[in-house]
N, C-alpha and C. Protein backbone atom coordinates (compact mmCIF):
# COMPACT_ATOMS: atom_id res chain seq x y z
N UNK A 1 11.24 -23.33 -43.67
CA UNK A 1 11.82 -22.70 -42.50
C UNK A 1 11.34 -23.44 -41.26
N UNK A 2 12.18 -23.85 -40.52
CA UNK A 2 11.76 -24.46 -39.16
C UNK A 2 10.64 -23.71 -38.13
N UNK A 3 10.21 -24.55 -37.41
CA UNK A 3 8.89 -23.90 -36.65
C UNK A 3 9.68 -22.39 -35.80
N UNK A 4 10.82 -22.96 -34.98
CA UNK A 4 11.52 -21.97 -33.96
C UNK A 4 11.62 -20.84 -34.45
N UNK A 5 12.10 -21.09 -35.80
CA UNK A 5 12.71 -19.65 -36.23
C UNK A 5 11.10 -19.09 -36.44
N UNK A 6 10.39 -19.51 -37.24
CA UNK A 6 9.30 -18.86 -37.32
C UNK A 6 8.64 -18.10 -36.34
N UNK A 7 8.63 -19.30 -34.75
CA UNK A 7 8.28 -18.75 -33.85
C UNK A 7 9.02 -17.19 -33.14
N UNK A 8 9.92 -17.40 -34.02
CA UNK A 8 10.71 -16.29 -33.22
C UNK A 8 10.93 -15.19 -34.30
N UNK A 9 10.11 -14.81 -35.20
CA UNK A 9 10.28 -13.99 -36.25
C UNK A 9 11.30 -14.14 -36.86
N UNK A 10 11.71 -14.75 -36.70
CA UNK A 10 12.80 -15.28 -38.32
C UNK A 10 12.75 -15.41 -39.75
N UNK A 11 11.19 -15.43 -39.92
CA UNK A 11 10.78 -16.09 -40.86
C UNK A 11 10.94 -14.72 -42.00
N UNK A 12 11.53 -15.14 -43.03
CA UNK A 12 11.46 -13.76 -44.31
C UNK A 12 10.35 -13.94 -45.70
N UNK A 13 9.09 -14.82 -44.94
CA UNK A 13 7.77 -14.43 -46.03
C UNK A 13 7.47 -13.11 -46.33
N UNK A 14 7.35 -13.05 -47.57
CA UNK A 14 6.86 -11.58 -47.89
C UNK A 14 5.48 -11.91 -48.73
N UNK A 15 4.70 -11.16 -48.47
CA UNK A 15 3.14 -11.24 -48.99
C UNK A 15 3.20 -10.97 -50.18
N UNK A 16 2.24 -10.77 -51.19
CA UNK A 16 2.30 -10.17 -52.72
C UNK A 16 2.95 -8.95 -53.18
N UNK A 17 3.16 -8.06 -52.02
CA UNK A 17 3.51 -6.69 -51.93
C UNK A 17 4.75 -6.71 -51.20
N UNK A 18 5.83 -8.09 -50.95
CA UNK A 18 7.08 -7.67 -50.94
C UNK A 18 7.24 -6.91 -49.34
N UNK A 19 5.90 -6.56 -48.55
CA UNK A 19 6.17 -6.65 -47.29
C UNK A 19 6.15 -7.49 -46.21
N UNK A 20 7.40 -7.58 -45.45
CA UNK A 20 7.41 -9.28 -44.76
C UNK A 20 6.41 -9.18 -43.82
N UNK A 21 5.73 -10.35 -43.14
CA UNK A 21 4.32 -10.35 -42.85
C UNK A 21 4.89 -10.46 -41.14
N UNK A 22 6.18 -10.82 -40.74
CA UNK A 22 6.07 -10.48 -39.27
C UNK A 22 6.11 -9.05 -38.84
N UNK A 23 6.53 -8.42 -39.89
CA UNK A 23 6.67 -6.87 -39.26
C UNK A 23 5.78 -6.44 -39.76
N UNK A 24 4.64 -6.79 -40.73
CA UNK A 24 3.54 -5.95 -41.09
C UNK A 24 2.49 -6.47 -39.77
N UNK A 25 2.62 -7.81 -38.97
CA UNK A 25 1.88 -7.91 -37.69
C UNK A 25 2.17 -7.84 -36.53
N UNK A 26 3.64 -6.90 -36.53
CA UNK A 26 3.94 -6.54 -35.10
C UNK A 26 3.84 -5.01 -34.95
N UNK A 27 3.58 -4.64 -36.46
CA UNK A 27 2.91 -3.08 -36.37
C UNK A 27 1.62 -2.71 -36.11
N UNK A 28 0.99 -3.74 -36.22
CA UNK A 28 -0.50 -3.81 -35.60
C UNK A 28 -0.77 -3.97 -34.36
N UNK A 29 0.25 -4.58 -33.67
CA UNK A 29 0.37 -4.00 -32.05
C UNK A 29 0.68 -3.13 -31.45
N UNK A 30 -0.40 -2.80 -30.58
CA UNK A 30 -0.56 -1.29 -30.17
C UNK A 30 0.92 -1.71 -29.13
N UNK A 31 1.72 0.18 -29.14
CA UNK A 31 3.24 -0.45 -28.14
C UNK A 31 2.51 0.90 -27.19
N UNK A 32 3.32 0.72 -25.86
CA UNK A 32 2.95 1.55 -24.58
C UNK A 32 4.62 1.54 -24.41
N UNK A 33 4.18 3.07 -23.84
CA UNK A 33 5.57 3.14 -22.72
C UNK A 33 5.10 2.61 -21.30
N UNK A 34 6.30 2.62 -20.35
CA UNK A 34 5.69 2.04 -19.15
C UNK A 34 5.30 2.16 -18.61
N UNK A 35 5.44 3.79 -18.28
CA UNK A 35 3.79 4.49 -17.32
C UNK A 35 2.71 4.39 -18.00
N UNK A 36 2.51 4.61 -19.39
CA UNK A 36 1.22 4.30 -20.10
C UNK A 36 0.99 2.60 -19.91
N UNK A 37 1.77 1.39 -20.05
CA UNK A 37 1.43 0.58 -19.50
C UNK A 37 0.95 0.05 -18.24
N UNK A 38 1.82 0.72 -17.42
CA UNK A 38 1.37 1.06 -15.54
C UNK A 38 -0.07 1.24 -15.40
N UNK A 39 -0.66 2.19 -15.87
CA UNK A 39 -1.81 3.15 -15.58
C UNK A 39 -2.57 2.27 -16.34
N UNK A 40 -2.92 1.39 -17.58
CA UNK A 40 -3.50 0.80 -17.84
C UNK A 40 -3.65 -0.39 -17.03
N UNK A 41 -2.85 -0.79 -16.33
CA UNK A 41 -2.83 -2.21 -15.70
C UNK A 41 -3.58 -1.52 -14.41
N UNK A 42 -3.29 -0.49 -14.08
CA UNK A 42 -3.69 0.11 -12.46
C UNK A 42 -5.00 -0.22 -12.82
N UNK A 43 -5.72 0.91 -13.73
CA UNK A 43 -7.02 1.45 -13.99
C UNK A 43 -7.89 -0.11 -14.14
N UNK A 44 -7.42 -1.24 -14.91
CA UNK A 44 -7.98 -2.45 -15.06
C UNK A 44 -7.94 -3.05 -13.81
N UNK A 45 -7.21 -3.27 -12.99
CA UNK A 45 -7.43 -3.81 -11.65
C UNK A 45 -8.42 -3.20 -10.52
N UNK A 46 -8.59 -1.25 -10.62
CA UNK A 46 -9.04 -0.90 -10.28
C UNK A 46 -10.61 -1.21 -10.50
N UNK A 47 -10.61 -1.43 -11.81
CA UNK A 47 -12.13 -1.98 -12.68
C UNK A 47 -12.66 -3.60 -11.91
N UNK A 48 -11.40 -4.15 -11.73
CA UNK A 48 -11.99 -5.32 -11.15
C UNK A 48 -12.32 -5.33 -10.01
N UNK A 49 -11.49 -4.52 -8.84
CA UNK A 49 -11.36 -4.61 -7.39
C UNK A 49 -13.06 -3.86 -7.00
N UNK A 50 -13.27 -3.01 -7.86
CA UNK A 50 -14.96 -2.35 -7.24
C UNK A 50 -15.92 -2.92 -8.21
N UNK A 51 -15.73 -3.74 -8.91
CA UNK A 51 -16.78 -4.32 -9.26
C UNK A 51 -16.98 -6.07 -8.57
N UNK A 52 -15.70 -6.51 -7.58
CA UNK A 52 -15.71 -7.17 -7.47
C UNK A 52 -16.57 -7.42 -5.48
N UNK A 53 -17.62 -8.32 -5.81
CA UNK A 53 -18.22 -7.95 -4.48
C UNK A 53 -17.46 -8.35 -3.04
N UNK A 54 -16.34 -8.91 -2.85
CA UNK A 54 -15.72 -9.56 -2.03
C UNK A 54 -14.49 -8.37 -1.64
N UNK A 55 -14.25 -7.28 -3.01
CA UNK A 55 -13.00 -6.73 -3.26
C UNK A 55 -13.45 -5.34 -2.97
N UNK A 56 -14.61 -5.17 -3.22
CA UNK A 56 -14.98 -3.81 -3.40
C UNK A 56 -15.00 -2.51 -2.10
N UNK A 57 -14.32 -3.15 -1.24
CA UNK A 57 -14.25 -1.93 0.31
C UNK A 57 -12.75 -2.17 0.31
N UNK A 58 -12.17 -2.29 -0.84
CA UNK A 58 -10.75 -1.76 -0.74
C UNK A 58 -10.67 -0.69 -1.84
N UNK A 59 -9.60 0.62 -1.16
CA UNK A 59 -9.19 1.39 -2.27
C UNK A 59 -8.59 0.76 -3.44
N UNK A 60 -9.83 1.67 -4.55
CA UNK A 60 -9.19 0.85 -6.51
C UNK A 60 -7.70 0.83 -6.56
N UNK A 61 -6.94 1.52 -5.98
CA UNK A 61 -5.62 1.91 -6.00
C UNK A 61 -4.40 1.01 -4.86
N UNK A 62 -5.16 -0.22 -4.28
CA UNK A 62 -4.52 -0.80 -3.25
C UNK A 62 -3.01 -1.31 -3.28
N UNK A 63 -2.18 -1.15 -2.64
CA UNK A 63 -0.64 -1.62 -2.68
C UNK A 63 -0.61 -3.01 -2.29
N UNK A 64 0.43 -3.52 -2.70
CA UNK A 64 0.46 -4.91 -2.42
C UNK A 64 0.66 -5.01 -0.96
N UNK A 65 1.33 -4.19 0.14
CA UNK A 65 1.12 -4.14 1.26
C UNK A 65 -0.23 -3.99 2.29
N UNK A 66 -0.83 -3.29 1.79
CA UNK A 66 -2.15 -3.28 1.95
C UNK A 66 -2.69 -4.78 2.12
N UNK A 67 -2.77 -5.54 0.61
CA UNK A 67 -3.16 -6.11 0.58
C UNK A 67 -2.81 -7.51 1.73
N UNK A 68 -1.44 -7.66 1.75
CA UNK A 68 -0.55 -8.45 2.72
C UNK A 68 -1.37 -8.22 4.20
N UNK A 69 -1.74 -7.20 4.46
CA UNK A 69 -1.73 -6.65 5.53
C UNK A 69 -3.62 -6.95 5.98
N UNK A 70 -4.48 -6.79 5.07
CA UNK A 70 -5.78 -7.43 5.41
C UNK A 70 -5.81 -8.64 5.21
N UNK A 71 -4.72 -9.46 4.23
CA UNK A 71 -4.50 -11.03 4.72
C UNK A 71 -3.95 -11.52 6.10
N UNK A 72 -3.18 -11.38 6.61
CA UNK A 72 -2.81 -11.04 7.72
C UNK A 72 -3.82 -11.16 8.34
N UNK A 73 -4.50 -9.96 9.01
CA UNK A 73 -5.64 -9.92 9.23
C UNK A 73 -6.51 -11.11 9.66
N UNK A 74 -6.93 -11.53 8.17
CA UNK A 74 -8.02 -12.06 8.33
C UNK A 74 -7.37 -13.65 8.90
N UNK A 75 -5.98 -13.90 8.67
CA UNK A 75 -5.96 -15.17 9.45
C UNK A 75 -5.47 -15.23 10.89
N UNK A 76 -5.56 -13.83 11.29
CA UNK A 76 -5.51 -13.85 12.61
C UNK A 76 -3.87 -13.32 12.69
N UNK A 77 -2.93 -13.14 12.00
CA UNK A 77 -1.53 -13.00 12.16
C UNK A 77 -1.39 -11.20 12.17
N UNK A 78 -2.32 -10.48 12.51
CA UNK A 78 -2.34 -9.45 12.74
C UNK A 78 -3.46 -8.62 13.45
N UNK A 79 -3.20 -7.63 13.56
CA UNK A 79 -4.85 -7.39 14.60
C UNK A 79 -4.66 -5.36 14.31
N UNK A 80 -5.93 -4.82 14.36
CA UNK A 80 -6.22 -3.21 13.86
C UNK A 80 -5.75 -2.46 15.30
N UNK A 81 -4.95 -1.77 15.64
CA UNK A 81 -5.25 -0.46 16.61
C UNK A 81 -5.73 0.35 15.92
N UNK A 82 -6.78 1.39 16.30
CA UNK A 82 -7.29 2.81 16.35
C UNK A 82 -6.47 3.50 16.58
N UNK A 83 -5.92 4.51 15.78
CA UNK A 83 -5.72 6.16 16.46
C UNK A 83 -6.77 6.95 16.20
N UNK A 84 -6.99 7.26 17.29
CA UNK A 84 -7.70 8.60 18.00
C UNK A 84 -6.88 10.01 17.75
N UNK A 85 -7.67 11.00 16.62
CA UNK A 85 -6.12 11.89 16.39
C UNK A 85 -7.12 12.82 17.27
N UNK A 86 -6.66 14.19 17.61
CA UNK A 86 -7.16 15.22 18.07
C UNK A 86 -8.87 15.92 17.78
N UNK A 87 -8.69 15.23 16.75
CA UNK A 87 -10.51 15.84 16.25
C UNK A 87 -11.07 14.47 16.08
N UNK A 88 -10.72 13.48 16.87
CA UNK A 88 -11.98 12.25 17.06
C UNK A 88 -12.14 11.76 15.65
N UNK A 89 -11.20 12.04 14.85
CA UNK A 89 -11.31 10.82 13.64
C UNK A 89 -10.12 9.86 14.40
N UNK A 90 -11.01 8.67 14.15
CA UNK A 90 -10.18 7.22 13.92
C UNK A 90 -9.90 6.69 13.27
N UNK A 91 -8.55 6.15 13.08
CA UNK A 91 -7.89 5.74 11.74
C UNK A 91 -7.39 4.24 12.28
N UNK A 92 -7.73 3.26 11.29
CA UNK A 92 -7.59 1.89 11.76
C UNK A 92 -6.24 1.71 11.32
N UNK A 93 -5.38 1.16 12.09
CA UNK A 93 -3.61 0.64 11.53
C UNK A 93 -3.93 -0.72 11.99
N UNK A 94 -3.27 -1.21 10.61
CA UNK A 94 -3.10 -2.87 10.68
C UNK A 94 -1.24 -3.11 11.28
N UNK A 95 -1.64 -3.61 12.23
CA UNK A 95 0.23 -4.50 12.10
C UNK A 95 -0.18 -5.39 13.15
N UNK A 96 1.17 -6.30 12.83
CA UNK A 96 1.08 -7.78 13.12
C UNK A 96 1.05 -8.13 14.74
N UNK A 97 0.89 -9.00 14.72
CA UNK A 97 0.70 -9.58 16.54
C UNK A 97 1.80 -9.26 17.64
N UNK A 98 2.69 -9.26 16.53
CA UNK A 98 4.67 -9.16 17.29
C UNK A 98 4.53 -7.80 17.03
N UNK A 99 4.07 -7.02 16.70
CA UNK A 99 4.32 -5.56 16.51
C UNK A 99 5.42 -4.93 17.63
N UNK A 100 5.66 -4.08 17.57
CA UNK A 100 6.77 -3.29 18.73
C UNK A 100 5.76 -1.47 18.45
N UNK A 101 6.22 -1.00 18.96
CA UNK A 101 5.66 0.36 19.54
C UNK A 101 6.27 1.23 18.41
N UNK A 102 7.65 0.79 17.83
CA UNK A 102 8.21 1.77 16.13
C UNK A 102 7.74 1.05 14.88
N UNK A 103 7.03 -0.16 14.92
CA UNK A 103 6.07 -0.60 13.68
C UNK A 103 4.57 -0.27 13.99
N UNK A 104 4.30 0.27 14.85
CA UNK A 104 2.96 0.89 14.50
C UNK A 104 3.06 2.64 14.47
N UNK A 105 4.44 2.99 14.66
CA UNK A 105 4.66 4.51 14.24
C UNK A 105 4.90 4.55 13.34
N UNK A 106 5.75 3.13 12.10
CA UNK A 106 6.12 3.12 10.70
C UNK A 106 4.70 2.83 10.26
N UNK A 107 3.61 2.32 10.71
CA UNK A 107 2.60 1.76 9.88
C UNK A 107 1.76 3.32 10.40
N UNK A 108 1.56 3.90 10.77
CA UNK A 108 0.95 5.26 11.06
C UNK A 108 1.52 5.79 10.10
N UNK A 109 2.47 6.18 9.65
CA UNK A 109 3.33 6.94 8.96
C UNK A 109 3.06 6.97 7.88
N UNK A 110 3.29 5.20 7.24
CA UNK A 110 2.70 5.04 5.78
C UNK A 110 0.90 4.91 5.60
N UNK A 111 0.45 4.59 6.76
CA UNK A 111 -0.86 5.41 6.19
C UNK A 111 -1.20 6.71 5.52
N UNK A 112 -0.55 7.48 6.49
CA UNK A 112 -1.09 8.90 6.46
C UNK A 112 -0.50 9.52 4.72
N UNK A 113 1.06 8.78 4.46
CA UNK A 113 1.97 9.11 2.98
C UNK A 113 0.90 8.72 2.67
N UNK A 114 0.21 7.19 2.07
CA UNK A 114 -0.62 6.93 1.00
C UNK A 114 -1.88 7.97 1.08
N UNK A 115 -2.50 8.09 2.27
CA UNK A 115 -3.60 8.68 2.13
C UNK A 115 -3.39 10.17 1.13
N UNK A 116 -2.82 10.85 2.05
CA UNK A 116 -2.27 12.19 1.10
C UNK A 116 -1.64 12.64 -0.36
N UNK A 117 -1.12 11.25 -0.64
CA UNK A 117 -0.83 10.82 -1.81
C UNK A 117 -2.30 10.60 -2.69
N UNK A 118 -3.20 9.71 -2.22
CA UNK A 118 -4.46 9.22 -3.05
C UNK A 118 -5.53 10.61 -2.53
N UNK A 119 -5.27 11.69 -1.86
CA UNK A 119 -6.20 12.56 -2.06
C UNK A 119 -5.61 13.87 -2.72
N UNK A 120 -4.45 13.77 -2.96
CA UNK A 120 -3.64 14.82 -4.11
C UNK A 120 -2.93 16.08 -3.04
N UNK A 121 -3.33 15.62 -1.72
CA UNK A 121 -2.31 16.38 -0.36
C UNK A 121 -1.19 16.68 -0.56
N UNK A 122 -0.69 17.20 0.69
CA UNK A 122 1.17 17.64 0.78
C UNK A 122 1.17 16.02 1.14
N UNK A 123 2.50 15.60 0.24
CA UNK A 123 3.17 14.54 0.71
C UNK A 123 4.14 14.32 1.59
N UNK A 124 4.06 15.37 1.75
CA UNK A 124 5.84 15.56 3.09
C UNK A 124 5.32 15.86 4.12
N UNK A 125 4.86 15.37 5.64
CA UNK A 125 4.73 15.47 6.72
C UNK A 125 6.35 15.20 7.49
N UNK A 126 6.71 16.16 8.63
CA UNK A 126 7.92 15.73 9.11
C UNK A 126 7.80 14.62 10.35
N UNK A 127 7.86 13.78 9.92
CA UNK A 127 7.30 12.62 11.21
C UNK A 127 8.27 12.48 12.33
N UNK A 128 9.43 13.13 11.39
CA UNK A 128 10.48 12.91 13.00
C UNK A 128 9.95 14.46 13.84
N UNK A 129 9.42 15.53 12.95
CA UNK A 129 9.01 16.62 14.01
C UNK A 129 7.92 16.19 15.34
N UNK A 130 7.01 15.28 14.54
CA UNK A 130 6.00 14.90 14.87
C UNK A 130 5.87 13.71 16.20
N UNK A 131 7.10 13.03 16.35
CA UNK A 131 7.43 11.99 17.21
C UNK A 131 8.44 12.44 17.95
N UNK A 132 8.64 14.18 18.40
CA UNK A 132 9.59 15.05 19.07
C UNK A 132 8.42 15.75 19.74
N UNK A 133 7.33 15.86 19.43
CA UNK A 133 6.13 16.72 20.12
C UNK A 133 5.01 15.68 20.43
N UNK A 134 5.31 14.38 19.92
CA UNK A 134 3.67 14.07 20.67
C UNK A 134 4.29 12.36 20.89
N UNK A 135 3.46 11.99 21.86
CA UNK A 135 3.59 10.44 22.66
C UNK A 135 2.46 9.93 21.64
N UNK A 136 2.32 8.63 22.17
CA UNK A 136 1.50 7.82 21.29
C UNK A 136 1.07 6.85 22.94
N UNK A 137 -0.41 6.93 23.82
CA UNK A 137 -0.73 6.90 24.66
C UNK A 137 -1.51 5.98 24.14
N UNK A 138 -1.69 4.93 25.49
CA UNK A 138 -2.72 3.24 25.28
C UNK A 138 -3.03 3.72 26.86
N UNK A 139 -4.24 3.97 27.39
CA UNK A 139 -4.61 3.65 28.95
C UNK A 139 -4.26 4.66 29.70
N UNK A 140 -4.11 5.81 29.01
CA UNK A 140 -3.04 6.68 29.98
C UNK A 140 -1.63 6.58 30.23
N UNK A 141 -0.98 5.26 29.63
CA UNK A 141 0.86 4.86 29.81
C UNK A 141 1.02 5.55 28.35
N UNK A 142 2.20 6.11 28.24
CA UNK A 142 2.61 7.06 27.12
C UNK A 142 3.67 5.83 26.55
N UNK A 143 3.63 5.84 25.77
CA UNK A 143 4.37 4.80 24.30
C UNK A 143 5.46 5.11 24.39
N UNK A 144 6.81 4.59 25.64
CA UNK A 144 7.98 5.53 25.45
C UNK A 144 8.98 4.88 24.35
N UNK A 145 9.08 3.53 24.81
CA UNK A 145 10.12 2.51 24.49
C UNK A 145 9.78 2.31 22.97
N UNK A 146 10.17 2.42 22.29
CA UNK A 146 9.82 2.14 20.37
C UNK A 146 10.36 0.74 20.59
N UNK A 147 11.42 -0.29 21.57
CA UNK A 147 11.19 -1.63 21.11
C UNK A 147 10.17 -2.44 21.83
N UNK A 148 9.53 -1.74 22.94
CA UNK A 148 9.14 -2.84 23.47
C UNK A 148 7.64 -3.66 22.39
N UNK A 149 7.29 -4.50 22.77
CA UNK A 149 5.77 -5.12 21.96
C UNK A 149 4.45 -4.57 22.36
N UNK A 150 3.66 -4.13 21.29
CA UNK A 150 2.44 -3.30 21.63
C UNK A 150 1.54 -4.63 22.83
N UNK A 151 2.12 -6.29 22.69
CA UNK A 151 1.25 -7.27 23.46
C UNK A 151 1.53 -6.56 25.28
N UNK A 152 3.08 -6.74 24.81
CA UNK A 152 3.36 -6.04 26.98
C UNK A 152 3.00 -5.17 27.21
N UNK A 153 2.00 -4.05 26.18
CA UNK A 153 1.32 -2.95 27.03
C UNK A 153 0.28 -3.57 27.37
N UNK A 154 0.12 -4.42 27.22
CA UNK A 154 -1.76 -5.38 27.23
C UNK A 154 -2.52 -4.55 25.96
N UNK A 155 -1.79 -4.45 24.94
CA UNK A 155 -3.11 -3.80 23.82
C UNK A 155 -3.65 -5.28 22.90
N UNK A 156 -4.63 -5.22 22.60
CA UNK A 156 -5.43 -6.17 21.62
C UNK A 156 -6.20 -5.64 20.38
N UNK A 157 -6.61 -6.89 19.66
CA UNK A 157 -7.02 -6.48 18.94
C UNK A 157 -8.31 -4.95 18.49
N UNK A 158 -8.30 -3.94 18.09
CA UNK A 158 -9.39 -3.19 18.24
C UNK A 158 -8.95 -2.11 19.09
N UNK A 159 -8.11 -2.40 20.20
CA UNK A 159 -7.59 -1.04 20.94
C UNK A 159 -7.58 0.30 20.29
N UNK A 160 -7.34 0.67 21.54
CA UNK A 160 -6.99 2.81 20.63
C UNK A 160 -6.07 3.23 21.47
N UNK A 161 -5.27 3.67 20.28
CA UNK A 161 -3.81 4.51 20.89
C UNK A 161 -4.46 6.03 21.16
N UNK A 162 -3.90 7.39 21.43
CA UNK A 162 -4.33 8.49 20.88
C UNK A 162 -2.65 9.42 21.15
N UNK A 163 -2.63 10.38 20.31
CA UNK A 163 -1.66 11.23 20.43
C UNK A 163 -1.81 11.91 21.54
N UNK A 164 -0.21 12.34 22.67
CA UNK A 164 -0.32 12.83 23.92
C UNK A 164 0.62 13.86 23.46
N UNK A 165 0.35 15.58 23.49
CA UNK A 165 1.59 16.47 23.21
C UNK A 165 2.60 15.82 24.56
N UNK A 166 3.51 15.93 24.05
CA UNK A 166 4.83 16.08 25.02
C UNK A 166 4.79 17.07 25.75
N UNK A 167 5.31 17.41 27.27
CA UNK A 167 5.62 18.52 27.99
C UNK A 167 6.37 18.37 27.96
N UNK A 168 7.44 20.12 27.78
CA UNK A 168 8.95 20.00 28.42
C UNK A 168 9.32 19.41 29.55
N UNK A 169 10.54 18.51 29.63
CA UNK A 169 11.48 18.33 30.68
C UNK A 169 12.57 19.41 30.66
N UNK A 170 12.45 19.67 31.91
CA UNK A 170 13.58 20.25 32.21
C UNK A 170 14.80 19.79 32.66
């Protein structure tokens, strides 16, 4: 029998016992479904990322965005604002240098989903309720324009935004 076919289970050897020997060694492989494969691949990366000393101050559970996003980072093609929420926790958001004032409300946003997600939280916050009642303030200037660039407010790297409730207009 040619190598190919062999290589490709083609082959119809049968051992002393008349059972053919590619399917008596593809039953010896353990099979996964794909979330059971998922969760094994997670849990192993997770094994590497905190044992790894360079890796280990990232969540075991990191998204590939994440990851994009402290590369970024570190070559300078992005820079952290602070939010300042109401009870003086600060939460670091990564986005990029070109940012606009509605990619650091989308990158606020998906922080807060993953976080609540990786601490077993409500996953549904209404963010459009949430960007109907509160400004997003740099210096005292309130964040009106969602296109303009977080650079033309003069923010830099390390800055802090903080949430401003809205007052009615009348």
């Amino acid at each position: 029998m040619s190598t190919v076919a062999r290589d490709l289970g083609l082959d119809s050897e049968s051992d002393d016992h008349g059972v053919n020997k590619s399917v008596a060694a593809e039953s010896s492989i353990p099979t996964f479904t794909h979330s059971e494969a998922m969760s094994t691949a997670r849990d192993m990366l997770a094994g590497v990322i905190m044992n790894d000393p360079l890796l280990q101050d990232l969540d075991p559970h990191v998204t590939l965005e994440e990851v994009n996003s402290m590369i970024a980072l570190e070559y300078g093609q992005a820079m952290v604002i602070n939010v300042r929420r109401a009870d003086n926790e600060v939460i670091p958001i990564v986005v990029t240098q070109k940012a606009r004032v509605i990619d650091l409300k989308h990158a606020i946003r998906r922080h807060f989903t993953l976080r609540q997600m990786r601490t077993g939280g409500s996953t549904h916050l209404s963010w459009r309720h949430i960007w109907k009642r509160y400004w997003l303030s740099f210096n005292g200037e309130k964040l009106m324009d969602d296109n303009r660039k977080l650079k033309s407010h003069g923010m830099r790297n390390r800055d802090s935004v903080i949430f401003v409730k809205r007052l009615r207009e009348h």
